[in-house]
C-alpha atoms as a PDB file:
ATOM      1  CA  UNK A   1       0.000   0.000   0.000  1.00  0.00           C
ATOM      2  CA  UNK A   2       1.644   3.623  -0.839  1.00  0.00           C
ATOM      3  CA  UNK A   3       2.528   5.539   2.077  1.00  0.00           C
ATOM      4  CA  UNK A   4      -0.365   8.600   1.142  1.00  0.00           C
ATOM      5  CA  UNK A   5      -3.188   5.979   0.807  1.00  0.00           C
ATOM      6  CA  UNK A   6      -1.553   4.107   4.084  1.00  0.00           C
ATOM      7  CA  UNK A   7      -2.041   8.153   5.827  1.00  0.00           C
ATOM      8  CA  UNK A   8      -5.383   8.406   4.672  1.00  0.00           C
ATOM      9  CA  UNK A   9      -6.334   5.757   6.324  1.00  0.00           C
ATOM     10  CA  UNK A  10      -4.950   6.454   9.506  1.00  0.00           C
ATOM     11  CA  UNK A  11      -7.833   6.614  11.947  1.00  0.00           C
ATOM     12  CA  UNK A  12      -8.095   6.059  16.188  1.00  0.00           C
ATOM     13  CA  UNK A  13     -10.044   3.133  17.028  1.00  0.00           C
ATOM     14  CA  UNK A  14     -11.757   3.478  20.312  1.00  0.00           C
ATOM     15  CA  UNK A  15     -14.149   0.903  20.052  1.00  0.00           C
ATOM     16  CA  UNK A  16     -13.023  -2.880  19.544  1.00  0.00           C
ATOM     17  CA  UNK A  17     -14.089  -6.328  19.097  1.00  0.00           C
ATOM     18  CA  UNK A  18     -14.519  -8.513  21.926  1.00  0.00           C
ATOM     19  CA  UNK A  19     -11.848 -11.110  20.630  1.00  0.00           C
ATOM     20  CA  UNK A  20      -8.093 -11.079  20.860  1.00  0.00           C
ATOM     21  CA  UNK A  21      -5.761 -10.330  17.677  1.00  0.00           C
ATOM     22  CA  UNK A  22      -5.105 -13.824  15.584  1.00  0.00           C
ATOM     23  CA  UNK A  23      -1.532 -15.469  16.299  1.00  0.00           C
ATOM     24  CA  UNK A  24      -0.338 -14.629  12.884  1.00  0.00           C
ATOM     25  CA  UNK A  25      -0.827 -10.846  13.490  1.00  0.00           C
ATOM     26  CA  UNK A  26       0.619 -10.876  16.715  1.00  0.00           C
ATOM     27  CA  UNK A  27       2.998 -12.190  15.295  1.00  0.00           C
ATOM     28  CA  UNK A  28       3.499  -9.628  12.446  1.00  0.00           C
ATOM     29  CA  UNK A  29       3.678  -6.765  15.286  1.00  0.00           C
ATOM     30  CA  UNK A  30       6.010  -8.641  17.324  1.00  0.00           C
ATOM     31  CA  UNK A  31       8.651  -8.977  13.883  1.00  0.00           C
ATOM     32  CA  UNK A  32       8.167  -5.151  13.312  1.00  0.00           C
ATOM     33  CA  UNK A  33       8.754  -4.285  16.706  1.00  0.00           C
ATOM     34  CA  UNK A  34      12.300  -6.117  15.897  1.00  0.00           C
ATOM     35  CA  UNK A  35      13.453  -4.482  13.661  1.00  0.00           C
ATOM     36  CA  UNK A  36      12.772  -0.506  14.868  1.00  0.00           C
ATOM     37  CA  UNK A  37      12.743   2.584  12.551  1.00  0.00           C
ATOM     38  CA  UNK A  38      15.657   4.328  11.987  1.00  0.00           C
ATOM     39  CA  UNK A  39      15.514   7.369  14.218  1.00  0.00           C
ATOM     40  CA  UNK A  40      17.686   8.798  16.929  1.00  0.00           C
ATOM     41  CA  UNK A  41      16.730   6.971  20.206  1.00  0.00           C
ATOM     42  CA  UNK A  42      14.283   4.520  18.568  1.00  0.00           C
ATOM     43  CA  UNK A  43      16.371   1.912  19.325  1.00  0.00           C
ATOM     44  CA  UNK A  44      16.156   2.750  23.294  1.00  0.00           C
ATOM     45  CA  UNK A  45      12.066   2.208  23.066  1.00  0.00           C
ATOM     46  CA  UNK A  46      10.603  -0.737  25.045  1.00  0.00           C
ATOM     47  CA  UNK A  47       6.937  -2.268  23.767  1.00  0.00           C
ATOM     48  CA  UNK A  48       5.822  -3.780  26.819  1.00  0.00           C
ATOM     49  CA  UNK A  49       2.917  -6.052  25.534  1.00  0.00           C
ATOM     50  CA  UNK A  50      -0.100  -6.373  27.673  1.00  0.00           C
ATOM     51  CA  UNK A  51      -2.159  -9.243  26.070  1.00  0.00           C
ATOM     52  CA  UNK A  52      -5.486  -9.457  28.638  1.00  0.00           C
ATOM     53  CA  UNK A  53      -6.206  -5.938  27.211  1.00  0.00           C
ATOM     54  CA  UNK A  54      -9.956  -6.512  28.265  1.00  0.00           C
ATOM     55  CA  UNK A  55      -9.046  -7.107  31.870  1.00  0.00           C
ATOM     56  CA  UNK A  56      -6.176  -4.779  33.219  1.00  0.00           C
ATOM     57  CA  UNK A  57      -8.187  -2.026  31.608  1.00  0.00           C
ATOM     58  CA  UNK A  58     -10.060  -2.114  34.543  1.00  0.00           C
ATOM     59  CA  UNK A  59      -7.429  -1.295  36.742  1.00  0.00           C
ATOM     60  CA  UNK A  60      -5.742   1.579  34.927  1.00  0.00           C
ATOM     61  CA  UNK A  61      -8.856   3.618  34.713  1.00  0.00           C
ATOM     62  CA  UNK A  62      -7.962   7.094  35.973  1.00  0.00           C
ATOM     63  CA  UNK A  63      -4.359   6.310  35.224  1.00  0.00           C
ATOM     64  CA  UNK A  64      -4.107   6.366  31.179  1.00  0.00           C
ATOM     65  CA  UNK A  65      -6.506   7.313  28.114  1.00  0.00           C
ATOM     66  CA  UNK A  66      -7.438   9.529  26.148  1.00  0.00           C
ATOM     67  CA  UNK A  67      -8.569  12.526  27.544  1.00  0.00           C
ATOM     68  CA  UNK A  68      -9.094  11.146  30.679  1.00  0.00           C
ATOM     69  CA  UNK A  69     -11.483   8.316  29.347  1.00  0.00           C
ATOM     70  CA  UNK A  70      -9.872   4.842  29.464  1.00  0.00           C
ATOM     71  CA  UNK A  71     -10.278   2.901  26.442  1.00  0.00           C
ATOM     72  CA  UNK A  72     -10.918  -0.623  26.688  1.00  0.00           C
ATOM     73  CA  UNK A  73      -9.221  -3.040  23.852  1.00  0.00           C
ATOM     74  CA  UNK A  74      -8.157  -6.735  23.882  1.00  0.00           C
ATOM     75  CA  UNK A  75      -4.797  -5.696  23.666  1.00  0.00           C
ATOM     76  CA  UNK A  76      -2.016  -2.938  24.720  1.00  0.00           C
ATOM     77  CA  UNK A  77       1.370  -1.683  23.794  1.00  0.00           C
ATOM     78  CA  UNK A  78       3.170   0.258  27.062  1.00  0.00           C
ATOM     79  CA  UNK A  79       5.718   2.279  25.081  1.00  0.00           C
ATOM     80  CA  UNK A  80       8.764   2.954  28.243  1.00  0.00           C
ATOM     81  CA  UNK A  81      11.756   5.399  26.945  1.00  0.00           C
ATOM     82  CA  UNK A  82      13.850   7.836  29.264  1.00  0.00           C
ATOM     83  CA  UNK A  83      12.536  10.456  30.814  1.00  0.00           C
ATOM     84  CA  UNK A  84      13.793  13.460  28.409  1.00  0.00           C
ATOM     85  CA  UNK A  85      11.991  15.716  25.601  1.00  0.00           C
ATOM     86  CA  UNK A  86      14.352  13.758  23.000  1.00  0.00           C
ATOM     87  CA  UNK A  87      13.581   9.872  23.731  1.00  0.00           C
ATOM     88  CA  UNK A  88       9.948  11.666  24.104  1.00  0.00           C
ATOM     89  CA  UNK A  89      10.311  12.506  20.376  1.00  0.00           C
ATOM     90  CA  UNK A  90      11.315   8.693  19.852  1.00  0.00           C
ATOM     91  CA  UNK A  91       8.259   7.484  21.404  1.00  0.00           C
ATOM     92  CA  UNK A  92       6.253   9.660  19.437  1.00  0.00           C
ATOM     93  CA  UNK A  93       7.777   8.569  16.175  1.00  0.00           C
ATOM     94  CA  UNK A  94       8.364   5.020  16.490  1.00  0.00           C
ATOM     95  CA  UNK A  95       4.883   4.440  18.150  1.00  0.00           C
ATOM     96  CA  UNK A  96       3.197   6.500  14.763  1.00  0.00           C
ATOM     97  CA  UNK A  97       5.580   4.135  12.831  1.00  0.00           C
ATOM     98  CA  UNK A  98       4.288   1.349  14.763  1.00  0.00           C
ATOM     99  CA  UNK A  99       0.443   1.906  14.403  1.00  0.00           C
ATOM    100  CA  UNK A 100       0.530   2.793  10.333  1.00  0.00           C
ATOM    101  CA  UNK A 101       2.462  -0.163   9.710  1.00  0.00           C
ATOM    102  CA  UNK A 102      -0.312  -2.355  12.234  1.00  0.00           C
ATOM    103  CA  UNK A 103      -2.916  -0.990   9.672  1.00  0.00           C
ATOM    104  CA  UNK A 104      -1.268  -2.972   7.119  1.00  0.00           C
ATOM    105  CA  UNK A 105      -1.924  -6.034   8.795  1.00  0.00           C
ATOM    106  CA  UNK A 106      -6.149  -4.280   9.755  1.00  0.00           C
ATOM    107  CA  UNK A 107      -5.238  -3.942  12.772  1.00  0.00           C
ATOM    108  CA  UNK A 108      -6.718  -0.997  14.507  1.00  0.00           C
ATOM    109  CA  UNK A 109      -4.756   1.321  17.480  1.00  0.00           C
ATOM    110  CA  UNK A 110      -5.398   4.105  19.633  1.00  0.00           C
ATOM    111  CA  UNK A 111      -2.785   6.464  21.403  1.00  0.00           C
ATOM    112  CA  UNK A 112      -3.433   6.739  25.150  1.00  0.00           C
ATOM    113  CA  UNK A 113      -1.965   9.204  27.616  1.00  0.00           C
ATOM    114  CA  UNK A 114      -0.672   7.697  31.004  1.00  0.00           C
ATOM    115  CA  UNK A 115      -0.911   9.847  33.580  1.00  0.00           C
ATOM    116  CA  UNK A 116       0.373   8.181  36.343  1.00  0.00           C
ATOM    117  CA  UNK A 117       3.983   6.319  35.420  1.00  0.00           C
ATOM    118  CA  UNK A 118       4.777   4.361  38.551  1.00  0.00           C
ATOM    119  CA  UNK A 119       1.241   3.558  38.556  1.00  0.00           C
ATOM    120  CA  UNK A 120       0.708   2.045  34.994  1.00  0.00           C
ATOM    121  CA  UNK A 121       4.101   0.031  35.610  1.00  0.00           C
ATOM    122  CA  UNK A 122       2.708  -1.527  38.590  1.00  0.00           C
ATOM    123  CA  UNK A 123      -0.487  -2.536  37.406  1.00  0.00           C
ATOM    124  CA  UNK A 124       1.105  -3.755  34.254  1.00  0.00           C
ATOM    125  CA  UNK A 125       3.958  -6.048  35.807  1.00  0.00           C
ATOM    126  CA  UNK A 126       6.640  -4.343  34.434  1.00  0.00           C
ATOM    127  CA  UNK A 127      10.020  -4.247  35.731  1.00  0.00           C
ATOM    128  CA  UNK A 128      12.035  -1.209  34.298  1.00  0.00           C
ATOM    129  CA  UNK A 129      13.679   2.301  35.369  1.00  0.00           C
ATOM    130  CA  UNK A 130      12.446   3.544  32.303  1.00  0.00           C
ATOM    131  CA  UNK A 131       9.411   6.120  31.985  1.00  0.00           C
ATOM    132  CA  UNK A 132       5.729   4.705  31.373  1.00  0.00           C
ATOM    133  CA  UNK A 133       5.308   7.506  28.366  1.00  0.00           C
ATOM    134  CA  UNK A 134       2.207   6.444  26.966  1.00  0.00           C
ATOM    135  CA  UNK A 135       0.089   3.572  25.504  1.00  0.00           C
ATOM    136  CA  UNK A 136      -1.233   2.110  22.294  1.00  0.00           C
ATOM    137  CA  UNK A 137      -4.392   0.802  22.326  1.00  0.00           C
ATOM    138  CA  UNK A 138      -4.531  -2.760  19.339  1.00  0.00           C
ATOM    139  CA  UNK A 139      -7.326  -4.691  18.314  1.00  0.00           C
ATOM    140  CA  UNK A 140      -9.751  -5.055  15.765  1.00  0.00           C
ATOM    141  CA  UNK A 141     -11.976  -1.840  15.221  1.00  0.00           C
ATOM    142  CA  UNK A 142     -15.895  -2.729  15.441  1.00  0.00           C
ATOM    143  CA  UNK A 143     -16.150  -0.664  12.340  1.00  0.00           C
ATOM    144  CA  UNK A 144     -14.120   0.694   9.347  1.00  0.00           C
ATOM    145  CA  UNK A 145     -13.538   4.597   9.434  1.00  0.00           C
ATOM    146  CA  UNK A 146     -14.029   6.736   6.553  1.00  0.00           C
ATOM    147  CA  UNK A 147     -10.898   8.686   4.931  1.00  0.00           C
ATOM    148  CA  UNK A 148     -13.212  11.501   5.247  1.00  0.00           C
ATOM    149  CA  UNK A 149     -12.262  11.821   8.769  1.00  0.00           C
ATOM    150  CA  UNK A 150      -8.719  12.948   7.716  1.00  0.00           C
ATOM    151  CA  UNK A 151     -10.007  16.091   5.552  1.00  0.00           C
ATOM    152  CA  UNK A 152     -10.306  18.769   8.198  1.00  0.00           C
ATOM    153  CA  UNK A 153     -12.575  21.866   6.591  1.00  0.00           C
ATOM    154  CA  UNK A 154     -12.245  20.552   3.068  1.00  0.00           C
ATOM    155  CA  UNK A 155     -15.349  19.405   0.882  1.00  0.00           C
ATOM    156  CA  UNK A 156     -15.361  17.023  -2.275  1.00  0.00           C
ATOM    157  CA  UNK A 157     -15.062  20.281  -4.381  1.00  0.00           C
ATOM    158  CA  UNK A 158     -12.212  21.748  -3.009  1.00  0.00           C
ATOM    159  CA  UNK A 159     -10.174  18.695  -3.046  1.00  0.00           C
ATOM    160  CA  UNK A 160     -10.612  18.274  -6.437  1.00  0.00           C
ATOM    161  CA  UNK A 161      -8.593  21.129  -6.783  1.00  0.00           C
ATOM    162  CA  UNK A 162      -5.596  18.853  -5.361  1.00  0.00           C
ATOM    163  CA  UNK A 163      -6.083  16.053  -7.547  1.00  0.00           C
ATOM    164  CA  UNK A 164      -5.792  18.500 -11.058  1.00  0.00           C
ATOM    165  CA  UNK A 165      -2.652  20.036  -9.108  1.00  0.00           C
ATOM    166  CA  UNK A 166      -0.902  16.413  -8.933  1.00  0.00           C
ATOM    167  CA  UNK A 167      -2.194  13.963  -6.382  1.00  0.00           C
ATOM    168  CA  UNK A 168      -3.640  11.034  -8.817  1.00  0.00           C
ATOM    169  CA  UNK A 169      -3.991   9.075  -5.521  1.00  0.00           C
ATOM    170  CA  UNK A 170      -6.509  11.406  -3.903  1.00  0.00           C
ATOM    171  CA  UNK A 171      -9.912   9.680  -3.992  1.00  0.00           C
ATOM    172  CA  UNK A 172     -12.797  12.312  -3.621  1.00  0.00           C
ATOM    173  CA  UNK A 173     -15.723  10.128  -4.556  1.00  0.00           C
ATOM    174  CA  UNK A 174     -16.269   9.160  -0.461  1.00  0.00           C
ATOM    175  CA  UNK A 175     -16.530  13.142   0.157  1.00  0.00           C
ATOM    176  CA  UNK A 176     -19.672  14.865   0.660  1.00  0.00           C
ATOM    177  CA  UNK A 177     -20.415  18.526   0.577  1.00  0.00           C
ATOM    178  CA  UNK A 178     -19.983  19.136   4.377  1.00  0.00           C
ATOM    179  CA  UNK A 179     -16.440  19.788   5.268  1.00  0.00           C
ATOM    180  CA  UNK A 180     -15.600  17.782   8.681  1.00  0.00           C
ATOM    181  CA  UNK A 181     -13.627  18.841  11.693  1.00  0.00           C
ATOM    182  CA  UNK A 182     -10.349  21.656  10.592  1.00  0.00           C
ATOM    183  CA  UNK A 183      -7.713  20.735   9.576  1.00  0.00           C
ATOM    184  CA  UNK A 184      -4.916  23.215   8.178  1.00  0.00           C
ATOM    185  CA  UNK A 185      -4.084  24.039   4.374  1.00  0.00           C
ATOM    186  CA  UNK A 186      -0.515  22.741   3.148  1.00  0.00           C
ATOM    187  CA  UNK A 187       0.367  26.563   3.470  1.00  0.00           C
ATOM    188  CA  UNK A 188      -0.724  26.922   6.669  1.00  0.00           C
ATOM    189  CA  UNK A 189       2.153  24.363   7.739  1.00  0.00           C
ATOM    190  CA  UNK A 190       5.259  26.163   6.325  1.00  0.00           C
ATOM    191  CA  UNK A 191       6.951  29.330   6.071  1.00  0.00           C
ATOM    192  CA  UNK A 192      10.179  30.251   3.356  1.00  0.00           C
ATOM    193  CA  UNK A 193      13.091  31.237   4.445  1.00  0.00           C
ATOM    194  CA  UNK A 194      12.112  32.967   7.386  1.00  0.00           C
ATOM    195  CA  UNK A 195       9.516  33.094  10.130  1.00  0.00           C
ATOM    196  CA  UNK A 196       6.516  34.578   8.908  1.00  0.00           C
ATOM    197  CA  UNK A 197       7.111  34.578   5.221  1.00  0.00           C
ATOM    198  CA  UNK A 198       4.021  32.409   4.329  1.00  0.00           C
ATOM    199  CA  UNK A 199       4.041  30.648   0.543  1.00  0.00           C
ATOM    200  CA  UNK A 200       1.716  30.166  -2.021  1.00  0.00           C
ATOM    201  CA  UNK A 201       0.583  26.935  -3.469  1.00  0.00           C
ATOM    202  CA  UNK A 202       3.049  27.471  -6.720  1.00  0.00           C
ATOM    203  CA  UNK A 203       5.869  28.227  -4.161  1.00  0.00           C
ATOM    204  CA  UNK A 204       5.501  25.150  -2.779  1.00  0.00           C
ATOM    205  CA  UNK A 205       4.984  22.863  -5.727  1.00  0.00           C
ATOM    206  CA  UNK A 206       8.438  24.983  -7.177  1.00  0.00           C
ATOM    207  CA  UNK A 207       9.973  23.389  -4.466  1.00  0.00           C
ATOM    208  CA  UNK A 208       8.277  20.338  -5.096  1.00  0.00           C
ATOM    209  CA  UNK A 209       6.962  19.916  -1.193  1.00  0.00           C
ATOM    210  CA  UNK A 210       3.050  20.558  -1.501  1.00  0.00           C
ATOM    211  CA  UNK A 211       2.998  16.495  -1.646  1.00  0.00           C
ATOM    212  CA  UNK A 212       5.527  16.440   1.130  1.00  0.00           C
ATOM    213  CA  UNK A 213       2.724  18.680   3.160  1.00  0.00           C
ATOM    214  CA  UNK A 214      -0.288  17.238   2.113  1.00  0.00           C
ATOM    215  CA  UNK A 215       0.988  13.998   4.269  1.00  0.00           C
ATOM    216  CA  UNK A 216       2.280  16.177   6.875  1.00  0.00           C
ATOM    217  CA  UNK A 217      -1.292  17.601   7.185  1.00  0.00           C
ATOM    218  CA  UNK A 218      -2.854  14.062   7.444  1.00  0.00           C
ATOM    219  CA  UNK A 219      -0.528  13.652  10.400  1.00  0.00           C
ATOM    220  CA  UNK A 220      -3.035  13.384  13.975  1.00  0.00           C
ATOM    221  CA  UNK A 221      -1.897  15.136  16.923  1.00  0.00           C
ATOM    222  CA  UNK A 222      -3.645  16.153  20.841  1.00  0.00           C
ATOM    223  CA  UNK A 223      -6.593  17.528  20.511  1.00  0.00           C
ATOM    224  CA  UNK A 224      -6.262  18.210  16.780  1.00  0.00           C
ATOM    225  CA  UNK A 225      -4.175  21.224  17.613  1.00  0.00           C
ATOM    226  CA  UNK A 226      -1.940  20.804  14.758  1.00  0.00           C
ATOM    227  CA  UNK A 227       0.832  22.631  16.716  1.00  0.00           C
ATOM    228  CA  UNK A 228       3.347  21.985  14.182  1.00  0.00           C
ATOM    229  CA  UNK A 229       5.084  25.260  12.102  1.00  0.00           C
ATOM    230  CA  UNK A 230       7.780  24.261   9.359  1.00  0.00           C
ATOM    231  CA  UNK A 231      10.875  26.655   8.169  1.00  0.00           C
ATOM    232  CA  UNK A 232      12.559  25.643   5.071  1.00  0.00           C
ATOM    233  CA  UNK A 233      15.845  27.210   4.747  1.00  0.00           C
ATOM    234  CA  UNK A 234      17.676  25.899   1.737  1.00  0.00           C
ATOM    235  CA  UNK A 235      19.390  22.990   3.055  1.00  0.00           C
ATOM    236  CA  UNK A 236      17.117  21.550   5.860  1.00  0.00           C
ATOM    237  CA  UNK A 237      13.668  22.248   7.085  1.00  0.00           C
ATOM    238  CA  UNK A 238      13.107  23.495  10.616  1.00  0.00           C
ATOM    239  CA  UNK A 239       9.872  22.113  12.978  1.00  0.00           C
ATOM    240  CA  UNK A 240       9.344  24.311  15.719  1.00  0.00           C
ATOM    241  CA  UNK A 241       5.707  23.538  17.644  1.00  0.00           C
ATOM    242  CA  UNK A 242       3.253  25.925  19.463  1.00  0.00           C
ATOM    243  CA  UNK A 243       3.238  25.338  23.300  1.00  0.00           C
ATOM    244  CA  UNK A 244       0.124  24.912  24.975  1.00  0.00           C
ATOM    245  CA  UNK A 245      -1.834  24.299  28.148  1.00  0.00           C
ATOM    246  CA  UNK A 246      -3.593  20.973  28.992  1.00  0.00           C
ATOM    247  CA  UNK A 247      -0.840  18.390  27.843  1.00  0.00           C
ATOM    248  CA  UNK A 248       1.993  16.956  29.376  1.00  0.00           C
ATOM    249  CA  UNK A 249       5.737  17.769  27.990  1.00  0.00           C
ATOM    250  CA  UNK A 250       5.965  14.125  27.124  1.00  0.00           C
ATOM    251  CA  UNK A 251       2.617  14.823  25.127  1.00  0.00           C
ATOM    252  CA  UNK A 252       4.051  17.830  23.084  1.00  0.00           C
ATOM    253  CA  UNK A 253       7.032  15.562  22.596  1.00  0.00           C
ATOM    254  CA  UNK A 254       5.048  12.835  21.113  1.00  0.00           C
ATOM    255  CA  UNK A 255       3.204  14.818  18.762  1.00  0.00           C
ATOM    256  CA  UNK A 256       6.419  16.459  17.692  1.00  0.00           C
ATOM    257  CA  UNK A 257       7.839  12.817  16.984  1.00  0.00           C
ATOM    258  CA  UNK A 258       4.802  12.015  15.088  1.00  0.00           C
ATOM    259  CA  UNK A 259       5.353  14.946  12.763  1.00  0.00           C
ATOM    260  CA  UNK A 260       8.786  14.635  11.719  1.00  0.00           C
ATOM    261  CA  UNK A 261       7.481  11.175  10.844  1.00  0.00           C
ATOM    262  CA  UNK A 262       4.995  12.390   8.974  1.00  0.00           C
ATOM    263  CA  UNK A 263       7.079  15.147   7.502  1.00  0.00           C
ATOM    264  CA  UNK A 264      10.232  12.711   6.695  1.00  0.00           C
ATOM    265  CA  UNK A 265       7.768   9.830   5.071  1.00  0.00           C
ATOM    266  CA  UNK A 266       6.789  13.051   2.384  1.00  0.00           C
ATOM    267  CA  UNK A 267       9.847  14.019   2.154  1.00  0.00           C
ATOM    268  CA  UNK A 268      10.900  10.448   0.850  1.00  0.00           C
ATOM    269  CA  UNK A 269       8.117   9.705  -1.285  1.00  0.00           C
ATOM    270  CA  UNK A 270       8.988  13.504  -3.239  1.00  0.00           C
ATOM    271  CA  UNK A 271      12.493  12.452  -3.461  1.00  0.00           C
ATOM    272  CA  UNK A 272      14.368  14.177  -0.692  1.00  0.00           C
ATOM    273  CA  UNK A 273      16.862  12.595   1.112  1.00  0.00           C
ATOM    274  CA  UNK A 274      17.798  13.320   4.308  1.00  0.00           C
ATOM    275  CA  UNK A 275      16.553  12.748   7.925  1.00  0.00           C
ATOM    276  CA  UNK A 276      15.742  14.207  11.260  1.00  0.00           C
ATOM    277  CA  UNK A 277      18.588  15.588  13.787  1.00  0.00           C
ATOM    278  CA  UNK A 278      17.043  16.698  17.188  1.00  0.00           C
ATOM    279  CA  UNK A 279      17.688  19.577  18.892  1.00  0.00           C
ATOM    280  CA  UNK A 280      19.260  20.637  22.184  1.00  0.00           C
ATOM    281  CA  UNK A 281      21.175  23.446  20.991  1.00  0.00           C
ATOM    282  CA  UNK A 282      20.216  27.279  20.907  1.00  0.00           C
ATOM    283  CA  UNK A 283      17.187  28.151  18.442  1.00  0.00           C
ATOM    284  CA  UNK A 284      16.752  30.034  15.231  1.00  0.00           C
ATOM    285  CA  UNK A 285      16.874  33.827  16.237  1.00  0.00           C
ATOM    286  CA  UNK A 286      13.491  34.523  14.449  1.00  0.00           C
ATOM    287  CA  UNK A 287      11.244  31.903  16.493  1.00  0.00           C
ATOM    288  CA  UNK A 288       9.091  33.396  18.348  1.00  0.00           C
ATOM    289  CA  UNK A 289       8.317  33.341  21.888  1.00  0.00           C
ATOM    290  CA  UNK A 290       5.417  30.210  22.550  1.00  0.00           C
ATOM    291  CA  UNK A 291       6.885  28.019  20.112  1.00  0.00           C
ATOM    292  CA  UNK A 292       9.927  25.187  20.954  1.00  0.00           C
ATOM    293  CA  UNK A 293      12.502  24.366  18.602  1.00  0.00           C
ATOM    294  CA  UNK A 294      12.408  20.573  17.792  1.00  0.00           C
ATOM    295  CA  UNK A 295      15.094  19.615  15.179  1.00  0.00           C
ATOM    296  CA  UNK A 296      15.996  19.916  11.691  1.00  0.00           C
ATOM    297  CA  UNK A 297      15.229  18.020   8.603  1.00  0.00           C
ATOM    298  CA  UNK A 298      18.704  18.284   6.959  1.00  0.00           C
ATOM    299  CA  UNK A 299      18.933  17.016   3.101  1.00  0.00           C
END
């Protein structure tokens, strides 16, 4: 399946089958989960497998979901990583690696919050110094979401638009006339050169990254805040994301992780090379205040 159809049909499952995942799918999770993405600190990130799903989720109520609501599933993934903003970025990339490539196999997922580390780790059995950062929900979803559901204020007419401009792969036929819940425009996402300079669509498809953005604007993040703000400066792309009140730091981690997956799967498919370096170092002078510096795409 190509990596923009594989985005578009992306969804969180909060409502599973009664009935565990079949051996030969657990066993397709537990071969991806051996051989990890390449990303700095993915390598670090345990998967601690809890398989009565349907059971412990009874004790971990109050202590992880998804805004504040535990979700109950046959299965879950506790994802365990150091306790810094950069393994935080692992978590969030490896564990959006993880759930796209479960969809190949129909499995459906769910990120869940933990709010309680010590807590979760307990009630789980597990044995590690490592941070409880969050969870993934798996199982089979009790019914198949729509790509609609990725299309945030955009109607079948308007996305027609997108197909004529390149996207052959876009299928508008599902799409009715009422847009669904925002989402922002590819040129929303990015600014050239400099903070603030904000493109149009023929500056980005001159640079050949509207595609690159389109996927990037599929990505999912808390609350659909779509925190994320791009800077492309010749040779690499800065991320820099909007702070905000209501999540965790390991929270704005993850869904910075998430994006530069997002970003970096684009970027490959349009034919940049290149990859993510995080960043602990000083930021770009023209950032403004209420936004954190997150790494560099460097080509």
């Amino acid at each position: 399946m190509k990596s923009l159809k594989l985005a578009e049909k992306r969804s969180s499952v909060r409502a599973y089958k009664n009935k565990p995942l079949r051996e030969e799918d657990l066993n397709a999770l537990n071969l991806l989960l051996a051989h990890p993405p390449k990303f700095p600190g993915a390598e670090d990130i345990e998967f601690f497998f809890l398989k009565d799903g349907l059971n412990q989720s009874q004790w971990l109520h109050n202590l992880a979901g998804y805004n504040g609501i535990m979700i109950e599933a046959p299965h879950y993934y506790v994802l365990l990583s150091e306790d810094n903003p950069e393994a935080f970025k692992a978590v969030g990339y490896t564990g959006e690696w993880f759930i796209l490539n479960a969809l190949k196999q129909g499995i459906g997922s769910c990120w869940l919050e933990i709010l309680d580390s010590d807590r979760v780790k307990s009630v789980a059995g597990i044995d590690s110094p490592k941070k409880a950062v969050a969870m993934i929900a798996v199982g089979y979803g009790q019914k198949e979401y729509q790509n609609s559901q990725f299309f945030s204020k955009t109607t079948k007419e308007s996305l027609f638009s997108l197909a004529e401009m390149g996207y052959p792969d876009i299928n508008t036929d599902h799409l009715g006339k009422e847009p669904v819940s925002y989402r922002k425009s590819i040129t929303e996402l990015i600014y050239m050169n400099e903070w603030g300079n904000a493109p149009a669509i023929s500056d980005l498809e001159q640079m050949e990254l509207h595609k690159a953005l389109f996927y990037m604007r599929l990505a999912p993040s808390y609350e659909n805040r779509q925190p994320w703000m791009f800077v492309s400066r010749g040779n690499h792309i800065d991320l820099a994301m909007k702070q905000f009140e209501g999540a965790s730091p390991a929270v704005r981690a993850i869904d910075a992780g998430i994006a530069m997956l997002y970003m970096e799967v684009g970027l490959h498919d349009s034919g940049f090379p290149g990859e993510w370096h995080l960043s602990t170092e000083q930021p770009p002078a023209d950032i403004p205040a209420g936004y954190d510096f997150e790494g560099q795409y460097i080509f």
